[in-house]
C-alpha atoms as a PDB file:
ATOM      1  CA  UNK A   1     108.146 -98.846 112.618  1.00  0.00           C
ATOM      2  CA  UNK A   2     108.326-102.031 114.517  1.00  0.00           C
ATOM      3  CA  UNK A   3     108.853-101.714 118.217  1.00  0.00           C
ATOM      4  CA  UNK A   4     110.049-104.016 120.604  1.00  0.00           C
ATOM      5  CA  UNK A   5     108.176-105.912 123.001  1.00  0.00           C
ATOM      6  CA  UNK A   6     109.585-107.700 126.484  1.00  0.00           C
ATOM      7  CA  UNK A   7     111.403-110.676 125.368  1.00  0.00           C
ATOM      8  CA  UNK A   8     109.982-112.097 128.504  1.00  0.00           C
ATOM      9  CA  UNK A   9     107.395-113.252 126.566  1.00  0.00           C
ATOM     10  CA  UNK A  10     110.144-115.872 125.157  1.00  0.00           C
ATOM     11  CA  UNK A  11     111.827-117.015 127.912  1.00  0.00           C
ATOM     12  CA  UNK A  12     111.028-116.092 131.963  1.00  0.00           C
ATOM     13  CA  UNK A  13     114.836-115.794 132.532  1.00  0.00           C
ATOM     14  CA  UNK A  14     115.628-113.613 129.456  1.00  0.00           C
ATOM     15  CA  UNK A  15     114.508-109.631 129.785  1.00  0.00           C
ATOM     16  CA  UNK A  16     114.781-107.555 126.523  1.00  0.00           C
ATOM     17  CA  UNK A  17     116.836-104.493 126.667  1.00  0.00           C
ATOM     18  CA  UNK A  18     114.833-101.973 125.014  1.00  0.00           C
ATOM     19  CA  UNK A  19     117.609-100.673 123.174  1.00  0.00           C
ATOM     20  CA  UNK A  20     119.664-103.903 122.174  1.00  0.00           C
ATOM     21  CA  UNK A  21     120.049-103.566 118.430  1.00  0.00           C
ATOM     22  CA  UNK A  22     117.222-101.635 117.197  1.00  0.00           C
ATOM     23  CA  UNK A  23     116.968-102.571 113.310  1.00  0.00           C
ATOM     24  CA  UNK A  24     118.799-100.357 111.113  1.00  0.00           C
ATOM     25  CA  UNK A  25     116.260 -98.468 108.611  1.00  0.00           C
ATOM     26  CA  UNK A  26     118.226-100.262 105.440  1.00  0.00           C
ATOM     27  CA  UNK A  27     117.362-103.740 107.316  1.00  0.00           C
ATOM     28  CA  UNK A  28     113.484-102.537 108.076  1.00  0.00           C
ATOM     29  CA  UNK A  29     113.280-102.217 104.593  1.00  0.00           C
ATOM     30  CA  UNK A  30     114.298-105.449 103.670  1.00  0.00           C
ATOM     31  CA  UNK A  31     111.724-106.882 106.398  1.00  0.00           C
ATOM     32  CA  UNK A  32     108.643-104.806 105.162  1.00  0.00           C
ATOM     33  CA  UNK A  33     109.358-105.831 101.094  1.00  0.00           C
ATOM     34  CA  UNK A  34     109.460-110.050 102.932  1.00  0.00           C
ATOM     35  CA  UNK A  35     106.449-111.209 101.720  1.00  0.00           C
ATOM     36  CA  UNK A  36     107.261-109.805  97.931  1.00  0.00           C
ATOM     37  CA  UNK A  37     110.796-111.201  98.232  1.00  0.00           C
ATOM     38  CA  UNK A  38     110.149-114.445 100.049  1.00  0.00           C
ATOM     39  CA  UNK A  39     107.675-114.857  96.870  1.00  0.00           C
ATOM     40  CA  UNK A  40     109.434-114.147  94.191  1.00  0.00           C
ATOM     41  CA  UNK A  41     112.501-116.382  95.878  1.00  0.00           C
ATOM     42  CA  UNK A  42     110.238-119.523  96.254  1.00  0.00           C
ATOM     43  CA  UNK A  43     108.864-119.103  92.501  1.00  0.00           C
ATOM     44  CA  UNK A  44     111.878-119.173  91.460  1.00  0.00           C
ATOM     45  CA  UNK A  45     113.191-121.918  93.603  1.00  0.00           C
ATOM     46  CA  UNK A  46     109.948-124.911  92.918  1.00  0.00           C
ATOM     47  CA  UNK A  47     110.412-123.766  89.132  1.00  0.00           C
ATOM     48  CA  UNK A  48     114.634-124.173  88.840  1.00  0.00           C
ATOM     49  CA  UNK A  49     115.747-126.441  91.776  1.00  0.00           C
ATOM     50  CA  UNK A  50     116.948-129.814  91.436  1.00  0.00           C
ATOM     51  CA  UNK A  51     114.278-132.296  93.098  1.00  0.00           C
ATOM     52  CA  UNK A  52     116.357-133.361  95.715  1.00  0.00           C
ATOM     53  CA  UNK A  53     116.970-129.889  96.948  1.00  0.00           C
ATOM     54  CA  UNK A  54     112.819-128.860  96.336  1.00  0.00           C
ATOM     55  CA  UNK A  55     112.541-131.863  98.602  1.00  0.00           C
ATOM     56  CA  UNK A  56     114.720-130.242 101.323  1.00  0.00           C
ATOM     57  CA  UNK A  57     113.270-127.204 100.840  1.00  0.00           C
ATOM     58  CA  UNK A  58     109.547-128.421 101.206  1.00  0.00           C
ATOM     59  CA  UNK A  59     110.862-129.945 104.323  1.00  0.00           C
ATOM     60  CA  UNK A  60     112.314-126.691 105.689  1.00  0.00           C
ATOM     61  CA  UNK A  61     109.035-124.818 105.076  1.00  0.00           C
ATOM     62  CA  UNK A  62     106.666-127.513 106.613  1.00  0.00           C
ATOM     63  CA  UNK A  63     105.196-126.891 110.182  1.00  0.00           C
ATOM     64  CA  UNK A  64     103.181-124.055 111.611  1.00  0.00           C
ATOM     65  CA  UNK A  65     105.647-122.053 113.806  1.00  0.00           C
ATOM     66  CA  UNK A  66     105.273-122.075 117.522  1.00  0.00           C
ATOM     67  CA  UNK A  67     103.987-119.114 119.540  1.00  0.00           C
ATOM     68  CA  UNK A  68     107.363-117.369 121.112  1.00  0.00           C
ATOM     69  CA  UNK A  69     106.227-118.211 124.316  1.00  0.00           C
ATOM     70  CA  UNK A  70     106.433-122.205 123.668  1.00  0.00           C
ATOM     71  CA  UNK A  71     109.850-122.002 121.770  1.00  0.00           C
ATOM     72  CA  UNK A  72     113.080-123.673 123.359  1.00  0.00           C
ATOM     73  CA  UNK A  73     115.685-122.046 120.810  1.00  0.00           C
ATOM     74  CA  UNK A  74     119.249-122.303 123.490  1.00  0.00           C
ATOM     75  CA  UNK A  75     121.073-125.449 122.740  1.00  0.00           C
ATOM     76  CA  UNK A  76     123.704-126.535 120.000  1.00  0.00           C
ATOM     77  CA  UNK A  77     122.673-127.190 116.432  1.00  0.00           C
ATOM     78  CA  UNK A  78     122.955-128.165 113.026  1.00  0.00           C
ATOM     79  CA  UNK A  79     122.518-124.741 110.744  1.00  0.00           C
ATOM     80  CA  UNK A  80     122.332-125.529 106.707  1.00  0.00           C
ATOM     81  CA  UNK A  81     121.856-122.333 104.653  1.00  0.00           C
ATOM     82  CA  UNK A  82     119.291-122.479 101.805  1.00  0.00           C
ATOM     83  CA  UNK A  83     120.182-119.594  98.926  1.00  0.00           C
ATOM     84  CA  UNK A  84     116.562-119.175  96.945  1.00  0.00           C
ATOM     85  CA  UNK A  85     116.129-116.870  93.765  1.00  0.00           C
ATOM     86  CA  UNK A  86     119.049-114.417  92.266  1.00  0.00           C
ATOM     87  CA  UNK A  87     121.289-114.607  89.311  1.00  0.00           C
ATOM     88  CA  UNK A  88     123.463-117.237  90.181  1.00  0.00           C
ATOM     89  CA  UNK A  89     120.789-120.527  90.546  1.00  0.00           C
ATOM     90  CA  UNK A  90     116.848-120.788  91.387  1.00  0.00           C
ATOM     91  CA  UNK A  91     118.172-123.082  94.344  1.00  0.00           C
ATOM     92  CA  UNK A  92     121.441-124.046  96.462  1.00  0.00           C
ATOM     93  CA  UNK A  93     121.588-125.738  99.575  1.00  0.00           C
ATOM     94  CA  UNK A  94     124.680-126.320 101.373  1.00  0.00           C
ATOM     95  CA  UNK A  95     126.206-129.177 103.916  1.00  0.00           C
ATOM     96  CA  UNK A  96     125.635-128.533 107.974  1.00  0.00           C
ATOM     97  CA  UNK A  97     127.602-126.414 109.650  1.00  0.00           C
ATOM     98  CA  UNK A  98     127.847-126.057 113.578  1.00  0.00           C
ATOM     99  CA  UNK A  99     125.031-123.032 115.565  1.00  0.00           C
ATOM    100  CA  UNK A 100     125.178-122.057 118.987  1.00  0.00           C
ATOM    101  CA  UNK A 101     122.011-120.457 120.628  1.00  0.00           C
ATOM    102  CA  UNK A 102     122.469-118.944 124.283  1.00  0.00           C
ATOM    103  CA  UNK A 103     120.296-116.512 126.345  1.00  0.00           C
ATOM    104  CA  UNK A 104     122.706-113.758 127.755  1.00  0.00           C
ATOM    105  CA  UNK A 105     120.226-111.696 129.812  1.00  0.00           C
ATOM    106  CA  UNK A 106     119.401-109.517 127.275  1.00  0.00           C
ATOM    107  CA  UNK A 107     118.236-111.893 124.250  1.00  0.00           C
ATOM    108  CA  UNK A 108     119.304-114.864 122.462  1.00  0.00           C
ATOM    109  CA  UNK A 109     122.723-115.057 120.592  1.00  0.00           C
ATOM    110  CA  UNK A 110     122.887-117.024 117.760  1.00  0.00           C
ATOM    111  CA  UNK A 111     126.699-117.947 116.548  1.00  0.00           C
ATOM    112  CA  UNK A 112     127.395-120.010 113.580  1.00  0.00           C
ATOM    113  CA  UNK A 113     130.896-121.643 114.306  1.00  0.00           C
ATOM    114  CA  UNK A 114     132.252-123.599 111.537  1.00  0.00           C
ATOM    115  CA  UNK A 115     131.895-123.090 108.099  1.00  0.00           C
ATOM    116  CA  UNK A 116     133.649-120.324 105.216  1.00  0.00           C
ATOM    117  CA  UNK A 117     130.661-118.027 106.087  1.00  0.00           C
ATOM    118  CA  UNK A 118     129.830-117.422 109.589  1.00  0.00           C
ATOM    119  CA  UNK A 119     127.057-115.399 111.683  1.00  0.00           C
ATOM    120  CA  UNK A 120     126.846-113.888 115.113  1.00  0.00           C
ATOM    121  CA  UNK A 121     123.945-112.249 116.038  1.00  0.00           C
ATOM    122  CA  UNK A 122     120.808-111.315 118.476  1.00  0.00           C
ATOM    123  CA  UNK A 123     117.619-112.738 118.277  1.00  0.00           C
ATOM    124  CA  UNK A 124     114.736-110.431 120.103  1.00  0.00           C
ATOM    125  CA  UNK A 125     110.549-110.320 120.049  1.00  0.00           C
ATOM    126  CA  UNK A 126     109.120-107.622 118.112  1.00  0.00           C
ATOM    127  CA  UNK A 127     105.955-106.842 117.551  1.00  0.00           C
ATOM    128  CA  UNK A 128     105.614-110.740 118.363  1.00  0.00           C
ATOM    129  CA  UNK A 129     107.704-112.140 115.980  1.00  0.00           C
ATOM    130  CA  UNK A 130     111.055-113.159 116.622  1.00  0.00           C
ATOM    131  CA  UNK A 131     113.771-111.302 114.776  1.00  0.00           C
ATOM    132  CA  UNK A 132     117.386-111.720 114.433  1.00  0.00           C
ATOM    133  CA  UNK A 133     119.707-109.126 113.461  1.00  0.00           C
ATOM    134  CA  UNK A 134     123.019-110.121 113.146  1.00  0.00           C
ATOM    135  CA  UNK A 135     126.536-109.512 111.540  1.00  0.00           C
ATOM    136  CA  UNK A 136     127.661-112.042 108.313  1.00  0.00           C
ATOM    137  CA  UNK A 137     131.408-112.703 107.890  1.00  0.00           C
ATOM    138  CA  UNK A 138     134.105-114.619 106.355  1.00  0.00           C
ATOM    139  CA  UNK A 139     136.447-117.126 108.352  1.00  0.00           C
ATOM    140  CA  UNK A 140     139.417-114.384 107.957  1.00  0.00           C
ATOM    141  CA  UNK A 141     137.936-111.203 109.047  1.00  0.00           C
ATOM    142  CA  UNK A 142     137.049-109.722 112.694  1.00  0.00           C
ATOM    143  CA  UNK A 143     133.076-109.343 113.004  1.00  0.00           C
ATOM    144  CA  UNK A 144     131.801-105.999 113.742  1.00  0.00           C
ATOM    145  CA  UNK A 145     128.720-105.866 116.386  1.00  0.00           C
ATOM    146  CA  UNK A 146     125.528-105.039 114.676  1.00  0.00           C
ATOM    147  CA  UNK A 147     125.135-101.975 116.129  1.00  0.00           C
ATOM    148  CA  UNK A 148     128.397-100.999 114.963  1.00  0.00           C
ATOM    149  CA  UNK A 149     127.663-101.570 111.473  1.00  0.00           C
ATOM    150  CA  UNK A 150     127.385 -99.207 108.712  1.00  0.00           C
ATOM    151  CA  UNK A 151     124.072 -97.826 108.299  1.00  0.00           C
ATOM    152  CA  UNK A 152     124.320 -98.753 104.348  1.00  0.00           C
ATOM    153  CA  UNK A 153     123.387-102.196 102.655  1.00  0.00           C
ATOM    154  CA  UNK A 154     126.752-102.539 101.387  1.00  0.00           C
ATOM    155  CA  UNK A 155     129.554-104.591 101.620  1.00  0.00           C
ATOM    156  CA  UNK A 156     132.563-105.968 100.289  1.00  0.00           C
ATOM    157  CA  UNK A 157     132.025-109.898 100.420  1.00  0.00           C
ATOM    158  CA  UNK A 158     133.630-110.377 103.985  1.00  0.00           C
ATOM    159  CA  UNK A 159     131.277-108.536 106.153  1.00  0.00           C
ATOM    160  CA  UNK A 160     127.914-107.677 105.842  1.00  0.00           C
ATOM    161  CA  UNK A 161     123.871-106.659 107.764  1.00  0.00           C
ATOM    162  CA  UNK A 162     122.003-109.841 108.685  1.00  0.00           C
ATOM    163  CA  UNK A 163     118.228-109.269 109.237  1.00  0.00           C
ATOM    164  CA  UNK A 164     115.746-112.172 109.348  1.00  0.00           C
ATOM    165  CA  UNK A 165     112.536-113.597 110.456  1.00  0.00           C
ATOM    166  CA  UNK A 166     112.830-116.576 112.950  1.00  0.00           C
ATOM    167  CA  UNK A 167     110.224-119.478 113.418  1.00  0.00           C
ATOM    168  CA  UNK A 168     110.279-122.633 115.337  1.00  0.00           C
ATOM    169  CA  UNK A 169     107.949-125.492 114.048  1.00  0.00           C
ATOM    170  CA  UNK A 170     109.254-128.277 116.174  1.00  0.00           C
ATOM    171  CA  UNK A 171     111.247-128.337 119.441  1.00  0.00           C
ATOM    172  CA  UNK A 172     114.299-129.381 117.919  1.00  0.00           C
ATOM    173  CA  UNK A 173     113.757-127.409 114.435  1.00  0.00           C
ATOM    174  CA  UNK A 174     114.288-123.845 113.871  1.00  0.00           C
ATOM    175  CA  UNK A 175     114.096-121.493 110.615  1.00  0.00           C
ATOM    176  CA  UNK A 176     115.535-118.397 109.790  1.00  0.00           C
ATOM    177  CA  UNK A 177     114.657-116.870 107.067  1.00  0.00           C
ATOM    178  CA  UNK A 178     116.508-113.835 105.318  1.00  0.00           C
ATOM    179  CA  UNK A 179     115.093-111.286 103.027  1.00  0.00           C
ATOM    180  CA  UNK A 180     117.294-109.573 100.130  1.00  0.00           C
ATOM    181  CA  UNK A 181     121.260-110.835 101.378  1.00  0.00           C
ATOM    182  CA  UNK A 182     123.520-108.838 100.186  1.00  0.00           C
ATOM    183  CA  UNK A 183     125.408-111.963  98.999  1.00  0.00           C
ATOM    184  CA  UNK A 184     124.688-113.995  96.199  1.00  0.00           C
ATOM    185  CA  UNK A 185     120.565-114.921  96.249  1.00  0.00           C
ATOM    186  CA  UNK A 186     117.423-112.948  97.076  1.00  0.00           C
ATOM    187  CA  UNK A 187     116.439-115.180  99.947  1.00  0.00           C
ATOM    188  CA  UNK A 188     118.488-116.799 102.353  1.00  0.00           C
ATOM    189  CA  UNK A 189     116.879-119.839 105.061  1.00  0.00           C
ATOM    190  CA  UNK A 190     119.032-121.116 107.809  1.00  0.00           C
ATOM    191  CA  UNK A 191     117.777-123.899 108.550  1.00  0.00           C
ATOM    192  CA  UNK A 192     119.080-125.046 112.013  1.00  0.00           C
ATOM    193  CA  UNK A 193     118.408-129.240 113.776  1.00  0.00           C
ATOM    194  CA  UNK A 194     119.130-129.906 117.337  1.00  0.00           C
ATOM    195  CA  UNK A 195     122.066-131.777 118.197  1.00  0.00           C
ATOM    196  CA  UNK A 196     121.405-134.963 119.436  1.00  0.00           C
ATOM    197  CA  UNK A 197     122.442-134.560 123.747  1.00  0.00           C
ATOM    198  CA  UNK A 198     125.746-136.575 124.284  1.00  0.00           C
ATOM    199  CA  UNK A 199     125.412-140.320 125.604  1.00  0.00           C
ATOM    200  CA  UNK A 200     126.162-140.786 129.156  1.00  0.00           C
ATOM    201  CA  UNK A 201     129.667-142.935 129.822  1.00  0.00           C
ATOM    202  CA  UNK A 202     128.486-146.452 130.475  1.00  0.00           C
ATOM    203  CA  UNK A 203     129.125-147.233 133.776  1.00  0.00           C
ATOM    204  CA  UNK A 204     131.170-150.512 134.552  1.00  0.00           C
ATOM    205  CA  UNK A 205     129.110-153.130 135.148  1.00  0.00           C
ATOM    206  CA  UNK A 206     129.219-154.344 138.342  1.00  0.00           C
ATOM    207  CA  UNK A 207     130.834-157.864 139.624  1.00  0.00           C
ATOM    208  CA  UNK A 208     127.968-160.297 139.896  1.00  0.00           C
ATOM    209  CA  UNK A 209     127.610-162.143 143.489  1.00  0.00           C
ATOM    210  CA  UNK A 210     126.963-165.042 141.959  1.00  0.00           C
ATOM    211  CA  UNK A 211     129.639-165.454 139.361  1.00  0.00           C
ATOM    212  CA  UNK A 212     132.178-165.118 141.974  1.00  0.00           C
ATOM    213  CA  UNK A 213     133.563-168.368 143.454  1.00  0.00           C
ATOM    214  CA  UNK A 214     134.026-168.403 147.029  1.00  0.00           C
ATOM    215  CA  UNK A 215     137.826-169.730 148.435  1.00  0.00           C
ATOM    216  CA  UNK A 216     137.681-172.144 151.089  1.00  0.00           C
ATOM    217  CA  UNK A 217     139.544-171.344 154.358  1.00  0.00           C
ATOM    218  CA  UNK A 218     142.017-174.051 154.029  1.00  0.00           C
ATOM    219  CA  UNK A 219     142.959-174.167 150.151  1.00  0.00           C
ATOM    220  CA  UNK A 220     146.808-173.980 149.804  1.00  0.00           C
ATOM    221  CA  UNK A 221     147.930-171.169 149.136  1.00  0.00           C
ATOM    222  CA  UNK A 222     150.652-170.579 145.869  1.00  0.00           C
END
């Protein structure tokens, strides 16, 4: 069984609960059959994709992660979701949504605003990997805390168990990736791009000294 480890080791600020969300067995499962899945998922993917989303996916993939200790995951991104393997198509990507990553004392919450599909969730250190377990629903229907969840894999297509494995290659590049969904595809990637920060208001430009044209004292005056 994986056990949990300070999440400390992520951020100074941020001290792990040891019992935030402990994985549900059904979701340990689907992390200990990864490397199989994730497999079997890209096979299928580089064999049936269209180029242009291979190419996207190749990009995704590229970059050794970051140890946890040099991530920087709080901040507002871009989150596309990647759907690899399964009956419907070897590959589907999908257009950007909106992500929010915050630290709330106890780990990192991950929300994923916009979009038909959305995600709120926790992402913690264990056993040195970052892992986020989390609660998938549709726009219409009230999330359930993942601790409150079911402890069955099932669901009825507008609420379902989120586990998955998170990296960070780049400072402003994270990936997510999701073993066995329940929805759809055998492997799921979220793959999430900073937001560039917001431009400062220009300031208005000062009057220049020397355009100004001095009055003399006795000019007549309108």
């Amino acid at each position: 069984m994986i056990r949990a480890v300070s999440l400390a080791l992520l951020l100074p600020t941020v001290v792990f609960a040891q019992d935030a969300s402990p994985i549900r067995g059904a979701d340990q499962a689907r992390l200990d059959a990864f490397n199989a899945t994730a497999g079997s998922a890209l096979l299928q993917a580089f064999a049936g994709g269209g180029l242009g989303d291979v190419d996207l996916l190749q990009e995704v993939l590229s970059g050794t992660a970051l140890a946890p200790l040099a991530t920087s995951l709080p901040g507002d991104w871009t989150c596309r979701t990647l759907k690899l393997g399964g009956d419907l198509s070897a590959l589907v990507t999908y257009a950007p949504f909106d992500c929010i990553i915050t630290a709330d004392g106890a780990a990192f919450v991950i929300d994923k605003t916009s979009g038909s599909q959305r995600l709120m969730g926790q992402i913690t250190l264990v056993d040195g990997a970052m892992i986020l377990t989390g609660t998938g629903y549709v726009t219409d229907t009230a999330p359930l805390p993942y601790a409150d969840l079911p402890p069955e894999n099932t669901s009825d297509g507008t609420l379902w168990p989120v586990v998955g494995i998170v990296t960070q290659p780049e400072p402003d590049r994270i990936r997510i990736l999701m073993p066995q969904p329940l929805l759809e595809s055998d492997l799921d990637i979220l793959d999430l791009r900073r937001k560039p920060a917001p431009e400062a208001p220009e300031e208005a430009a000062a009057t220049d000294e020397a355009d100004v044209v001095p009055i003399p004292d006795d000019a007549p005056i309108e």
